[in-house]
C-alpha atoms as a PDB file:
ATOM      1  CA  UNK A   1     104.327  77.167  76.995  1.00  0.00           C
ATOM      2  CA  UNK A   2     103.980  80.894  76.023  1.00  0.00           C
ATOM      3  CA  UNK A   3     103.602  79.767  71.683  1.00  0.00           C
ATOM      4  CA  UNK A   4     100.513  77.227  73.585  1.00  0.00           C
ATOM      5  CA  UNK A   5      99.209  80.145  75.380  1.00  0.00           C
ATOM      6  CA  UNK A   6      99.016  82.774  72.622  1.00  0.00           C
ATOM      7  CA  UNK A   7      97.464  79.986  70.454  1.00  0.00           C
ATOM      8  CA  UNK A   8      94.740  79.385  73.417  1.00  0.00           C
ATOM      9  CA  UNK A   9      94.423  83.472  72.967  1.00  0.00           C
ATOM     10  CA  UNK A  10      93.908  83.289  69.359  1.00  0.00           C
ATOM     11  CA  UNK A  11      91.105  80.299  70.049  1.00  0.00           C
ATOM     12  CA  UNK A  12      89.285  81.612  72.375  1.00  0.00           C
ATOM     13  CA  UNK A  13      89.268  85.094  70.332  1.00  0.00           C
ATOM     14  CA  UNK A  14      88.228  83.307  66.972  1.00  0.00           C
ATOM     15  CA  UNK A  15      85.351  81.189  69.352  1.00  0.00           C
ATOM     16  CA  UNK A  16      83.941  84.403  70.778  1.00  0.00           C
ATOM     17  CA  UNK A  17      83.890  86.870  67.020  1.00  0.00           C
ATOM     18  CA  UNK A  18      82.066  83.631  65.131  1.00  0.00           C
ATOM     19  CA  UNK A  19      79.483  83.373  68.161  1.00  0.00           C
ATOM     20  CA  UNK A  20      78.757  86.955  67.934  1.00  0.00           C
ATOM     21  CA  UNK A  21      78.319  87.169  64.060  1.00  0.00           C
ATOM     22  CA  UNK A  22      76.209  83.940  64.239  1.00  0.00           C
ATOM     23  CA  UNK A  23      73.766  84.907  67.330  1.00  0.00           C
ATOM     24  CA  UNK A  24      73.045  88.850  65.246  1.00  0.00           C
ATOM     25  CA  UNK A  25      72.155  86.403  62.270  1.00  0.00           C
ATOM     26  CA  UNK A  26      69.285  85.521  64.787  1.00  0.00           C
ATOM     27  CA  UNK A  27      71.397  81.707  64.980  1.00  0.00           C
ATOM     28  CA  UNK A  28      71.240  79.725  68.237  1.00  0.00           C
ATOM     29  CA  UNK A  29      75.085  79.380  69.388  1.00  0.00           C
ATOM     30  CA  UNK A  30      76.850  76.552  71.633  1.00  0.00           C
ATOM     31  CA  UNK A  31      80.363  76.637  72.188  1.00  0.00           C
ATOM     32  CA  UNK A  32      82.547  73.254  72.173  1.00  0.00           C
ATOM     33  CA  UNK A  33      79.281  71.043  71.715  1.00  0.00           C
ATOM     34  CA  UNK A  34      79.084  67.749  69.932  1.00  0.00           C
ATOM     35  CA  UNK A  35      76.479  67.883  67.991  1.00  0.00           C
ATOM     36  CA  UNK A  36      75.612  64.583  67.444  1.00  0.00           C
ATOM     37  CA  UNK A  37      75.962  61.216  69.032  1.00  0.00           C
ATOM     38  CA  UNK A  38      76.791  59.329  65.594  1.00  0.00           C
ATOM     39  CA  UNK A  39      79.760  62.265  64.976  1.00  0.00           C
ATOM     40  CA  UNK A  40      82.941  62.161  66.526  1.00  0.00           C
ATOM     41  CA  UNK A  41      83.614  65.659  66.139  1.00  0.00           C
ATOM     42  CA  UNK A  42      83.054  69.020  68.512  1.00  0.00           C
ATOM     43  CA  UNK A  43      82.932  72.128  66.915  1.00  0.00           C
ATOM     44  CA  UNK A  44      84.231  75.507  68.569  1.00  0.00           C
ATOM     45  CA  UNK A  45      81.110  77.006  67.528  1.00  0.00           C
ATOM     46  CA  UNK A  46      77.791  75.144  66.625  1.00  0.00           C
ATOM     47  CA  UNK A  47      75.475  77.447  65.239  1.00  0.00           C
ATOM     48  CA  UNK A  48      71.391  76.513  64.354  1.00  0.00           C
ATOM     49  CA  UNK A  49      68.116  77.486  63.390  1.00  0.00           C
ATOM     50  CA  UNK A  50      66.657  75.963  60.119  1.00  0.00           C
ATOM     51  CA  UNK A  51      70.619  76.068  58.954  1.00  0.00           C
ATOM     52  CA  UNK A  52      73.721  74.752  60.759  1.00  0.00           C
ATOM     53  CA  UNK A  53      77.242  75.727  61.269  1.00  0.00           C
ATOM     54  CA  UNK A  54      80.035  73.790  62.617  1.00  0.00           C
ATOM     55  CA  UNK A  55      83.031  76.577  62.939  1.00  0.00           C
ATOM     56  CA  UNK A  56      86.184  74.972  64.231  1.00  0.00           C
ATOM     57  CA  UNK A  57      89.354  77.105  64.582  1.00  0.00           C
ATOM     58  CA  UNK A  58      92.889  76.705  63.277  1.00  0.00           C
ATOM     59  CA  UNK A  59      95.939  78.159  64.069  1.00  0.00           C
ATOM     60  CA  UNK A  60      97.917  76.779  61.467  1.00  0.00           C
ATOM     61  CA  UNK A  61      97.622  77.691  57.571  1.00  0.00           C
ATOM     62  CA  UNK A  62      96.723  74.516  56.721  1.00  0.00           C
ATOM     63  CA  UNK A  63      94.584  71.225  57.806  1.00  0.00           C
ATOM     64  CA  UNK A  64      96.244  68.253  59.366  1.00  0.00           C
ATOM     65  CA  UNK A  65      94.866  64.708  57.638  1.00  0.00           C
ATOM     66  CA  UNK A  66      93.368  63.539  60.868  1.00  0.00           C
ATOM     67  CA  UNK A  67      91.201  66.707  60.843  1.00  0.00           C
ATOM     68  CA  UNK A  68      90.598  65.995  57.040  1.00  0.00           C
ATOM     69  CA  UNK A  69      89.562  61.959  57.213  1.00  0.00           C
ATOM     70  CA  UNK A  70      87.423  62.832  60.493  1.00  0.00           C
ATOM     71  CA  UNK A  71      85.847  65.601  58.442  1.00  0.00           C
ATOM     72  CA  UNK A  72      85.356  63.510  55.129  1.00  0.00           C
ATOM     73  CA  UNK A  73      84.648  59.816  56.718  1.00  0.00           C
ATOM     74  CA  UNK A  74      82.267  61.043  59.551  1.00  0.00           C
ATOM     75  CA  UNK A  75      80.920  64.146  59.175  1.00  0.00           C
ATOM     76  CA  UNK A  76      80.110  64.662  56.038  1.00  0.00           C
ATOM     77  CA  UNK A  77      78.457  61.066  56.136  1.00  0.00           C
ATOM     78  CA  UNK A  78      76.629  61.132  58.761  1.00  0.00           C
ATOM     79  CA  UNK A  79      75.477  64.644  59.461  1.00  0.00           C
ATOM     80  CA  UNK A  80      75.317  66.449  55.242  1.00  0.00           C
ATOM     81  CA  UNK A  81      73.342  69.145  56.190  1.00  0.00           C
ATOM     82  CA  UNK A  82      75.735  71.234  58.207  1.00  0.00           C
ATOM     83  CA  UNK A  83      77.838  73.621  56.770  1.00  0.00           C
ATOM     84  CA  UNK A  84      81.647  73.124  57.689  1.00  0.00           C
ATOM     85  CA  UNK A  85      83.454  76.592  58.649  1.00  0.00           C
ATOM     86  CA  UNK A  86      87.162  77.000  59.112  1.00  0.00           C
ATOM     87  CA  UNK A  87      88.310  80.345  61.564  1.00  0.00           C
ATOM     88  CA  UNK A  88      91.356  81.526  60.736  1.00  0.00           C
ATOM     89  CA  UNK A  89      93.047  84.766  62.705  1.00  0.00           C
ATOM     90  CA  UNK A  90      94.053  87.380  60.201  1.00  0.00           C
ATOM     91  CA  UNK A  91      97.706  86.485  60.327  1.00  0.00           C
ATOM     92  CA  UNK A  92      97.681  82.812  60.012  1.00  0.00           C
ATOM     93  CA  UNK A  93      94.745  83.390  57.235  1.00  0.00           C
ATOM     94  CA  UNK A  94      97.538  85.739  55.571  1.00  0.00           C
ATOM     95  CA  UNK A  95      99.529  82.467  55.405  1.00  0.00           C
ATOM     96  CA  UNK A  96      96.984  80.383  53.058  1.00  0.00           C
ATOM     97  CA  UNK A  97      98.714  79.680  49.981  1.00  0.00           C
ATOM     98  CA  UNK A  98      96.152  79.898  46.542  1.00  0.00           C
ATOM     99  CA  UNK A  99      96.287  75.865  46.712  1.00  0.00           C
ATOM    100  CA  UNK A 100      95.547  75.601  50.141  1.00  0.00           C
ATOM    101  CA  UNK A 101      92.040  77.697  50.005  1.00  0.00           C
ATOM    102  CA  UNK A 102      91.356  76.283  46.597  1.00  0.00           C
ATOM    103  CA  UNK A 103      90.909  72.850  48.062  1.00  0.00           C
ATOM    104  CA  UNK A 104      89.486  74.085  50.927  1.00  0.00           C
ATOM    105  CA  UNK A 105      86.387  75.409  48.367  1.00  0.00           C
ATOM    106  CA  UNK A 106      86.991  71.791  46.764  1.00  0.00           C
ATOM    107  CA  UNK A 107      86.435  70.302  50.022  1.00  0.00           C
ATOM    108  CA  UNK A 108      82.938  71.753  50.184  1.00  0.00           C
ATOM    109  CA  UNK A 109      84.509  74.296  53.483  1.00  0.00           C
ATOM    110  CA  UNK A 110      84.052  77.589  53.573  1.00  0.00           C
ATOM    111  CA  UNK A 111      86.335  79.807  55.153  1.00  0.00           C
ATOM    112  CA  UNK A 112      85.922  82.512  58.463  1.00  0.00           C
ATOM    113  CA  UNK A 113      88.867  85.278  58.828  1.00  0.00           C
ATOM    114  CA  UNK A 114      88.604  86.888  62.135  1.00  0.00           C
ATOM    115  CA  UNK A 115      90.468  90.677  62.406  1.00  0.00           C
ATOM    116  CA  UNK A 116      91.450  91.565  65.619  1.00  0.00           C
ATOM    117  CA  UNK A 117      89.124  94.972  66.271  1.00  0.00           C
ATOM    118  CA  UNK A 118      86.740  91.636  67.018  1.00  0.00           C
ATOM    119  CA  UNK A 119      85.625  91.745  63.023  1.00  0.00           C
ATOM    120  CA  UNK A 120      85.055  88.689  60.519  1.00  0.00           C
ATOM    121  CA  UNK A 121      84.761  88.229  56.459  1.00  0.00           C
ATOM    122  CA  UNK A 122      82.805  85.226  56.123  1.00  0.00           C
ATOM    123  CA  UNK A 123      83.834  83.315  52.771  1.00  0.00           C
ATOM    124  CA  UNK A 124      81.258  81.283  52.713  1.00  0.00           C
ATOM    125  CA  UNK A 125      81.886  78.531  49.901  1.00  0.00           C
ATOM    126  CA  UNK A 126      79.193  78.721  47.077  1.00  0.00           C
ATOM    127  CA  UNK A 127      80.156  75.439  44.470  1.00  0.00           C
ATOM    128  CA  UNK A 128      78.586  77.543  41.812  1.00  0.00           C
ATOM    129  CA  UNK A 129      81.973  79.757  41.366  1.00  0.00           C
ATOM    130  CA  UNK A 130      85.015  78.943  40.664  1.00  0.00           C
ATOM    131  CA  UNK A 131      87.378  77.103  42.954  1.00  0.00           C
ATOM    132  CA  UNK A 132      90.718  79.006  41.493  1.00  0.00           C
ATOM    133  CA  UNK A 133      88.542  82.512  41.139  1.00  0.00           C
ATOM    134  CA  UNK A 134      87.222  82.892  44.645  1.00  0.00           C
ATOM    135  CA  UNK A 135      90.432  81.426  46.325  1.00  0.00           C
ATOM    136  CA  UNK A 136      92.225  84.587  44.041  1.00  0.00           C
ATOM    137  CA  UNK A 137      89.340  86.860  45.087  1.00  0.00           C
ATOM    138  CA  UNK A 138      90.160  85.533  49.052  1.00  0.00           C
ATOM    139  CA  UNK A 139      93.685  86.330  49.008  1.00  0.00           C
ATOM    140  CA  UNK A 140      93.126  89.551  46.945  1.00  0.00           C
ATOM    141  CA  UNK A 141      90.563  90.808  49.729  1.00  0.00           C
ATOM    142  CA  UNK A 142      93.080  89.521  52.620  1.00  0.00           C
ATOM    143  CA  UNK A 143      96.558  90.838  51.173  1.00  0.00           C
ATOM    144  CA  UNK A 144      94.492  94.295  50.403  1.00  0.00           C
ATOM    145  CA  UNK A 145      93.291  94.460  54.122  1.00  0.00           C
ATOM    146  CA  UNK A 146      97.241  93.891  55.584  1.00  0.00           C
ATOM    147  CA  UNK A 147      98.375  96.523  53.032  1.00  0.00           C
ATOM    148  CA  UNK A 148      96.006  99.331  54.233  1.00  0.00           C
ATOM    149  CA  UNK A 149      97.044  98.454  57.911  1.00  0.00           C
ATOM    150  CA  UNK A 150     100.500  98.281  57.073  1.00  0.00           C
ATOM    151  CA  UNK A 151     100.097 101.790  55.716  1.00  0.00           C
ATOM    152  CA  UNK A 152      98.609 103.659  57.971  1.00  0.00           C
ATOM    153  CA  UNK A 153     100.686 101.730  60.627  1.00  0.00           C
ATOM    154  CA  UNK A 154     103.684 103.487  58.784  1.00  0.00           C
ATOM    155  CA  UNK A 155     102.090 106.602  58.307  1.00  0.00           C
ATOM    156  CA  UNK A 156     100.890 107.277  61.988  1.00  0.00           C
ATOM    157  CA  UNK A 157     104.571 106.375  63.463  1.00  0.00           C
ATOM    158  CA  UNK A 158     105.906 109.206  64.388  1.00  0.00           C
ATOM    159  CA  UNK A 159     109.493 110.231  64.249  1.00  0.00           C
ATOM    160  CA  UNK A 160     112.111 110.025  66.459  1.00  0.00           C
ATOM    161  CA  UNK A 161     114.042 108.734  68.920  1.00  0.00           C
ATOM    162  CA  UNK A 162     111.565 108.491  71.338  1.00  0.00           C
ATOM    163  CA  UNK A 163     109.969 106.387  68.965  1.00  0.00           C
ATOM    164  CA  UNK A 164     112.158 104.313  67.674  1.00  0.00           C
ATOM    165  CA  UNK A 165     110.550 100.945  69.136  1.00  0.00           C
ATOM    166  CA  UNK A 166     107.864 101.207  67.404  1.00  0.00           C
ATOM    167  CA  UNK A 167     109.141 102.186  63.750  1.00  0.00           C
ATOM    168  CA  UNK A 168     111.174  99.224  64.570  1.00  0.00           C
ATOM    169  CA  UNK A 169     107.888  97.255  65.196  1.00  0.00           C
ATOM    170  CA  UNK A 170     106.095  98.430  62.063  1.00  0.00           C
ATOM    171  CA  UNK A 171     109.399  97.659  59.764  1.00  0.00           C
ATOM    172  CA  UNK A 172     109.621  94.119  61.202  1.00  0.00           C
ATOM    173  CA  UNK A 173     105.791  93.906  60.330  1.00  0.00           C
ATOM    174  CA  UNK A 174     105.653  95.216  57.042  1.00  0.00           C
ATOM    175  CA  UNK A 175     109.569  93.494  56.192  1.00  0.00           C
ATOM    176  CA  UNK A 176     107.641  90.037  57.388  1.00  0.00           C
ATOM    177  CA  UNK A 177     104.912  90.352  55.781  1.00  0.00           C
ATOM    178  CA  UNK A 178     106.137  90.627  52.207  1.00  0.00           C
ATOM    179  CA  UNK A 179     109.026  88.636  52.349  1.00  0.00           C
ATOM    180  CA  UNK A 180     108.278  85.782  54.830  1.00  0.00           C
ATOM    181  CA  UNK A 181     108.626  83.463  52.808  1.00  0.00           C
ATOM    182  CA  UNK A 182     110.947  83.552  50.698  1.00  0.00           C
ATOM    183  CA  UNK A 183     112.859  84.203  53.735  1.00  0.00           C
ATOM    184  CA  UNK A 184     112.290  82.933  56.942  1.00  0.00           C
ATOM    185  CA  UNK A 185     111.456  84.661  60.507  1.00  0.00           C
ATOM    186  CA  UNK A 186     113.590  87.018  61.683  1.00  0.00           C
ATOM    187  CA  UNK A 187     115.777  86.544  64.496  1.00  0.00           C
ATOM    188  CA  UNK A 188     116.492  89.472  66.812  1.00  0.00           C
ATOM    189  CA  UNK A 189     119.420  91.010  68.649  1.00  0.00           C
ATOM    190  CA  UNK A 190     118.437  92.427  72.101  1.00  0.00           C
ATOM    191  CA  UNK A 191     119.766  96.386  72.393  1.00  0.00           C
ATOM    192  CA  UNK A 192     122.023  97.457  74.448  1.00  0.00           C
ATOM    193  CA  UNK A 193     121.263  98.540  77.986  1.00  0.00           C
ATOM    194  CA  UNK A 194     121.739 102.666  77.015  1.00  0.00           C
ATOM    195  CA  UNK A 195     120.017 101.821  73.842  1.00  0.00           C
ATOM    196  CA  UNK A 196     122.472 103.800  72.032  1.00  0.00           C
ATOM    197  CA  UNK A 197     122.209 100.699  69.711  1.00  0.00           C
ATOM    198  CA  UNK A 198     119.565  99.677  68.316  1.00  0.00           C
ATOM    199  CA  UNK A 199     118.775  95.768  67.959  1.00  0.00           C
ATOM    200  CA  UNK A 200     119.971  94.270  64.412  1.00  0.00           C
ATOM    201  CA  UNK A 201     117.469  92.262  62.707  1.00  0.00           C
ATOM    202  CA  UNK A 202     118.793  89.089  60.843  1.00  0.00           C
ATOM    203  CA  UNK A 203     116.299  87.336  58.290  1.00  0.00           C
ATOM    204  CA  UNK A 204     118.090  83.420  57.432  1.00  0.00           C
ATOM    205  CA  UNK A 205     117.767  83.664  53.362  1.00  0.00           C
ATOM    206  CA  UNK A 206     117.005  80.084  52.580  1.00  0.00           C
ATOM    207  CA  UNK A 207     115.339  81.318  48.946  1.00  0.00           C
ATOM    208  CA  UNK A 208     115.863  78.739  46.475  1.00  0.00           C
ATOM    209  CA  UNK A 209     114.691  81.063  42.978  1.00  0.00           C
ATOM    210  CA  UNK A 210     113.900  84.466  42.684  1.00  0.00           C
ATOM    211  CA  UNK A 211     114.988  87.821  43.690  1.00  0.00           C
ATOM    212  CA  UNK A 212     117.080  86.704  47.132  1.00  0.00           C
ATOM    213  CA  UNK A 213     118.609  83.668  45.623  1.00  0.00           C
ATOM    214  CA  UNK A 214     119.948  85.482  42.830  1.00  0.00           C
ATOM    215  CA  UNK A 215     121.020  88.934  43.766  1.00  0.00           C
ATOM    216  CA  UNK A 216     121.288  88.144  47.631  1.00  0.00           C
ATOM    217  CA  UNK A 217     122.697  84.794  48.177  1.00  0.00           C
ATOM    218  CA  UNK A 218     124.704  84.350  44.686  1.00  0.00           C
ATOM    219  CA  UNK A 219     125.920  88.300  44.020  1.00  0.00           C
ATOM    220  CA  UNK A 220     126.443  89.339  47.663  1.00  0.00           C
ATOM    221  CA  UNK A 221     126.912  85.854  49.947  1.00  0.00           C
ATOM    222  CA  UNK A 222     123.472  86.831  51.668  1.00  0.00           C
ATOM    223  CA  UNK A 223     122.608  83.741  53.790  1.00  0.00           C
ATOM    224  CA  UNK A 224     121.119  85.933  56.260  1.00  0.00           C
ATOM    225  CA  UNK A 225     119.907  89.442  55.434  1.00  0.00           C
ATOM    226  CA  UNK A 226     120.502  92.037  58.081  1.00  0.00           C
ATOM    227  CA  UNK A 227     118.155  95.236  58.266  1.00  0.00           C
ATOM    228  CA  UNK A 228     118.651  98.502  60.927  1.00  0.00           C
ATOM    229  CA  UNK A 229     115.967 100.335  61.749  1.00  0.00           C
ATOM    230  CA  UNK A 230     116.620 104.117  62.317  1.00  0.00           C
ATOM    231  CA  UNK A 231     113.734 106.303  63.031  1.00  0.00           C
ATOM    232  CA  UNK A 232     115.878 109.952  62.885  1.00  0.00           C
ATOM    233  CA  UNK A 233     114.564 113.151  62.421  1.00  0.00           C
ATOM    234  CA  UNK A 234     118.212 113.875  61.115  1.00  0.00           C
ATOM    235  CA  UNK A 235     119.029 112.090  57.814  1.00  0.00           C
ATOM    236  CA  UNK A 236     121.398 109.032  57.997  1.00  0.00           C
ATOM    237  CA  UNK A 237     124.767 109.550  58.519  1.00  0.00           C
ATOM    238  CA  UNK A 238     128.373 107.795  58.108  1.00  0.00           C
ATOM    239  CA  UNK A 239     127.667 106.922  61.484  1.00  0.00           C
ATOM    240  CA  UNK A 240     124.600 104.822  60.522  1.00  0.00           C
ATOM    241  CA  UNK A 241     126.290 103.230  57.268  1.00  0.00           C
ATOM    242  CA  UNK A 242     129.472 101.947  59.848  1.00  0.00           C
ATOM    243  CA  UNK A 243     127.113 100.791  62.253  1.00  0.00           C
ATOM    244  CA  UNK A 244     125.490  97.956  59.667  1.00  0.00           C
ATOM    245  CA  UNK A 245     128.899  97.690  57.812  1.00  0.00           C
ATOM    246  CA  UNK A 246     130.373  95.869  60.664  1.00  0.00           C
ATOM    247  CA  UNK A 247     128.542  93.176  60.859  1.00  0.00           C
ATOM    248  CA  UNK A 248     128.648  92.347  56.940  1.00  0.00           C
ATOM    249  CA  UNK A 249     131.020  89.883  55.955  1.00  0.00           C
ATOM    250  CA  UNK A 250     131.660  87.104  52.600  1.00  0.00           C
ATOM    251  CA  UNK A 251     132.324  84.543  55.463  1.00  0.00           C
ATOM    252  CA  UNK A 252     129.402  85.650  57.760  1.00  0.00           C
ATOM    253  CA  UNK A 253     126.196  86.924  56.955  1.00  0.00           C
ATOM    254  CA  UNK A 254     126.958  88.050  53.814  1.00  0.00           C
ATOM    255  CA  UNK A 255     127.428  91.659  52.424  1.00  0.00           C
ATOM    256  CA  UNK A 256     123.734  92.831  52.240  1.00  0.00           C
ATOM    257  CA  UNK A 257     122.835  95.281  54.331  1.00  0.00           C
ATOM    258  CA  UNK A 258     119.321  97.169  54.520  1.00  0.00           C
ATOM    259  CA  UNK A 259     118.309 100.374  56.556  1.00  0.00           C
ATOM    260  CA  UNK A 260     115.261 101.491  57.363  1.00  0.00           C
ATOM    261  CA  UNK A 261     114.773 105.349  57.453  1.00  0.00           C
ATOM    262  CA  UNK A 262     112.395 107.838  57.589  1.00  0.00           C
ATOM    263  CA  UNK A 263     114.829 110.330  55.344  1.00  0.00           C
ATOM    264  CA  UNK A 264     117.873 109.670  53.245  1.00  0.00           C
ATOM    265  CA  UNK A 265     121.513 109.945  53.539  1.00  0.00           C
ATOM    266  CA  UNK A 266     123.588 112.700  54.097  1.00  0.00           C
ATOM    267  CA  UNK A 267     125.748 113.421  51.160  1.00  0.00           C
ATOM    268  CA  UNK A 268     128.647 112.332  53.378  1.00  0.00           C
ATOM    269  CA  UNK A 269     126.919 108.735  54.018  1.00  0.00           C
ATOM    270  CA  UNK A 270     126.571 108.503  50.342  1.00  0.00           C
ATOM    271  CA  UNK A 271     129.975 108.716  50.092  1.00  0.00           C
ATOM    272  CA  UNK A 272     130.906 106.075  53.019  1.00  0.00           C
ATOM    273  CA  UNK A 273     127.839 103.835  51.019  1.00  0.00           C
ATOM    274  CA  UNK A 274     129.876 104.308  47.857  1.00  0.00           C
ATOM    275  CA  UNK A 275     133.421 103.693  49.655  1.00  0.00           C
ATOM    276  CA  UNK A 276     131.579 100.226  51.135  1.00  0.00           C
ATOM    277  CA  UNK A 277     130.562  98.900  47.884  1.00  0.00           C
ATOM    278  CA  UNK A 278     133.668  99.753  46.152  1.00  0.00           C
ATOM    279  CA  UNK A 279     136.585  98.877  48.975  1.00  0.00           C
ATOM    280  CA  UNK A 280     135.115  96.206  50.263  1.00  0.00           C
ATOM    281  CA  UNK A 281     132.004  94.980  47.977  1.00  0.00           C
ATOM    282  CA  UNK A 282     129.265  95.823  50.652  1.00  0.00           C
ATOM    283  CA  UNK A 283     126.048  96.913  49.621  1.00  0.00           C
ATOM    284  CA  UNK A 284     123.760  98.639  51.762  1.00  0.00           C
ATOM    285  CA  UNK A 285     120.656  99.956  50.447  1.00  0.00           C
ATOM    286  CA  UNK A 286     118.654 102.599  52.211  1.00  0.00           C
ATOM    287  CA  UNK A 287     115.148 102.552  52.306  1.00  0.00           C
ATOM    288  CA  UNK A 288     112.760 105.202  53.021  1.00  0.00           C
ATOM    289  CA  UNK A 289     109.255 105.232  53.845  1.00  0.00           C
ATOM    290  CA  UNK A 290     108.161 105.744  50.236  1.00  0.00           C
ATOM    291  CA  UNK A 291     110.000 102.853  49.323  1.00  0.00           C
ATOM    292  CA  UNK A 292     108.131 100.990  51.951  1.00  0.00           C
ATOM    293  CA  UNK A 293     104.707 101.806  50.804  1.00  0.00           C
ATOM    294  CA  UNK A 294     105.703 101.697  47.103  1.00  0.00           C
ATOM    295  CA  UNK A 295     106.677  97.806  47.947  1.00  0.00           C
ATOM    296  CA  UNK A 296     102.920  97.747  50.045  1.00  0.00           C
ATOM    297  CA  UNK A 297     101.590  98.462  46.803  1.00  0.00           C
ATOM    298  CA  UNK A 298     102.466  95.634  45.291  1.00  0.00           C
ATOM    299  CA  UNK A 299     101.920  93.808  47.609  1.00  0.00           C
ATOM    300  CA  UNK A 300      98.778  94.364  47.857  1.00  0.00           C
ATOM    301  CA  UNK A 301      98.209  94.020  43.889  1.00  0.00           C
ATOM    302  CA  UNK A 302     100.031  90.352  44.200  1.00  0.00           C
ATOM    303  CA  UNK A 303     102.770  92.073  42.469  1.00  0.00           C
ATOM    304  CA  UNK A 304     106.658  91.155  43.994  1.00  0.00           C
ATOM    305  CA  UNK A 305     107.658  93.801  46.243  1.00  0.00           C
ATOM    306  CA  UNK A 306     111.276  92.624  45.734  1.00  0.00           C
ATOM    307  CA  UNK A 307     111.348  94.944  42.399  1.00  0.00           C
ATOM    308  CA  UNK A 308     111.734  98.038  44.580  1.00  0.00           C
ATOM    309  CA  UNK A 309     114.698  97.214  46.512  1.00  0.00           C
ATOM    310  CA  UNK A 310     116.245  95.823  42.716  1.00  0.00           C
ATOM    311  CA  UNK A 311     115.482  99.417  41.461  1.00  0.00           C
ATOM    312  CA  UNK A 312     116.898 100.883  44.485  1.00  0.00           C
ATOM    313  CA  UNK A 313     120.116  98.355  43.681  1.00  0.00           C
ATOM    314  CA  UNK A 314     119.974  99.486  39.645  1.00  0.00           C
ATOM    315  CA  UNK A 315     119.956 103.008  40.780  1.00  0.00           C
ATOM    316  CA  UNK A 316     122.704 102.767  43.312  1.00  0.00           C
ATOM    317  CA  UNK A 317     125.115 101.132  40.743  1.00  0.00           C
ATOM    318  CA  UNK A 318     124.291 103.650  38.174  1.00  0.00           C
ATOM    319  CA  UNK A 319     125.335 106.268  40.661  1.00  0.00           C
ATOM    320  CA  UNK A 320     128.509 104.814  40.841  1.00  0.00           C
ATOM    321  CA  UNK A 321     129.701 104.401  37.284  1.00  0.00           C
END
């Protein structure tokens, strides 16, 4: 009930951005109106005045066939002129794969992404270009937009204690965001009551190639991959290293381990990393904010943010020797 809900949210949201944009373009907007008696189809937004718009929203990163045969079979028969539009919210736009907008721009559709400060980027689909070029240029423009807001997200957290729910927030974000997939959504670990603990966050590693399947599933058992999030003014401790080492095991989770931190260890929790690896083959990488926005970067340059945390691994090792 609440996953139908938000969706209604993100609708209605979508519905009310596209009428805006289209009314200042000086457009005549309906909302949910057929807009013609020979097409079975009702548009979230119909927009007209010498051109028409039929905007209809999704909430998934992709289009369902009945949507697609409706669209092909009826629409585009019987009522050519208008322009198709697909709305997608920023994060489920974030979710288009290259092959996914490319047919999309095949498809004759062009493509709405609506921001939540109640913005839009209207892609609208010009068969002159390129289908592969403007669905790079679309993701380019989308992953560049997350990666600024992940930034300054990360930047404007402050430290603390105080603040450690939302530096736990922003990790989960950014984490999510440039590994979901490969790895799949996290599952999270309620605090304790004191909140002397903070919640562990477990990501199920079901990577089949690639960074996680080799280093983290084959090297280090990682079927799940467990991150902390510790938002100190202090830098880590042994404490901090023992807290995550617990739960790391060959026969559970695995023996991956990643903390978040806004400065590094202690020499002391080096030493207790060190002990971890080499008693008892755990490693547990620490990551601090310049990590973070290094692997943002890349992100945002369709680069693999994965190479980070296997320099961080290279560099660890080397420390060992």
């Amino acid at each position: 009930m609440q996953a139908k809900f938000l969706k209604q949210v993100e609708v209605n949201h979508c519905k009310a951005v596209c009428s805006s944009y289209f009314q200042q373009r000086n457009l005549n907007v309906s909302i949910d109106t057929p807009i013609a008696a020979n097409v079975d189809w009702t548009p979230h937004v119909y927009a007209t005045n010498g051109e028409k718009y039929g905007i209809d929203v999704q909430t998934i990163p992709f289009l369902d066939s009945y949507w697609l045969d409706t669209f092909k079979m009826n629409v585009k028969l019987n009522q050519p002129s208008i322009k198709i539009c697909l709305a997608f919210p920023f994060e489920v736009a974030l979710r288009l794969n290259h092959n996914t907008i490319e047919s999309f721009i095949k498809e004759n559709l062009s493509i709405i992404v609506v921001y939540d400060d109640d913005t839009l980027d209207f892609f609208n689909n010009d068969q002159a270009r390129v289908p592969s070029r403007q669905a790079h240029e679309i993701m380019k423009r989308l992953k560049l937009k997350k990666a600024n807001l992940l930034s300054t997200e990360l930047s404007d957290c402050p430290k603390g204690r105080k603040h450690f729910s939302d530096y736990e927030k922003v990790c989960l974000n950014i984490f999510g965001t440039l590994f979901v997939p490969p790895l799949d959504a996290p599952n999270t670990q309620s605090s304790t009551a004191s909140r002397l603990r903070r919640r562990d966050h477990i990501f199920p590693n079901n990577a089949g190639q690639g960074f996680w399947y080799i280093i983290v599933k084959n090297t280090y058992c990682g079927t799940q991959v467990l991150i902390e999030c510790k938002n100190l003014f202090a830098r880590i401790s042994p404490d901090e290293i023992d807290d995550i080492a617990k739960y790391l095991s060959r026969k559970g989770i695995g023996l991956f381990g990643l903390i978040f931190s806004r400065k590094p260890p202690n020499p002391n929790a080096k030493l207790l990393q060190i002990s971890k690896w080499k008693d008892e083959d755990k490693l547990i990488l620490i990551l601090e904010d310049s990590d973070l926005l290094e692997m943002i970067e890349l992100y945002a340059n369709e680069q693999d943010p994965s190479e980070v945390i296997q320099r961080k691994i290279n560099e660890f090792l080397q420390s060992v020797q």
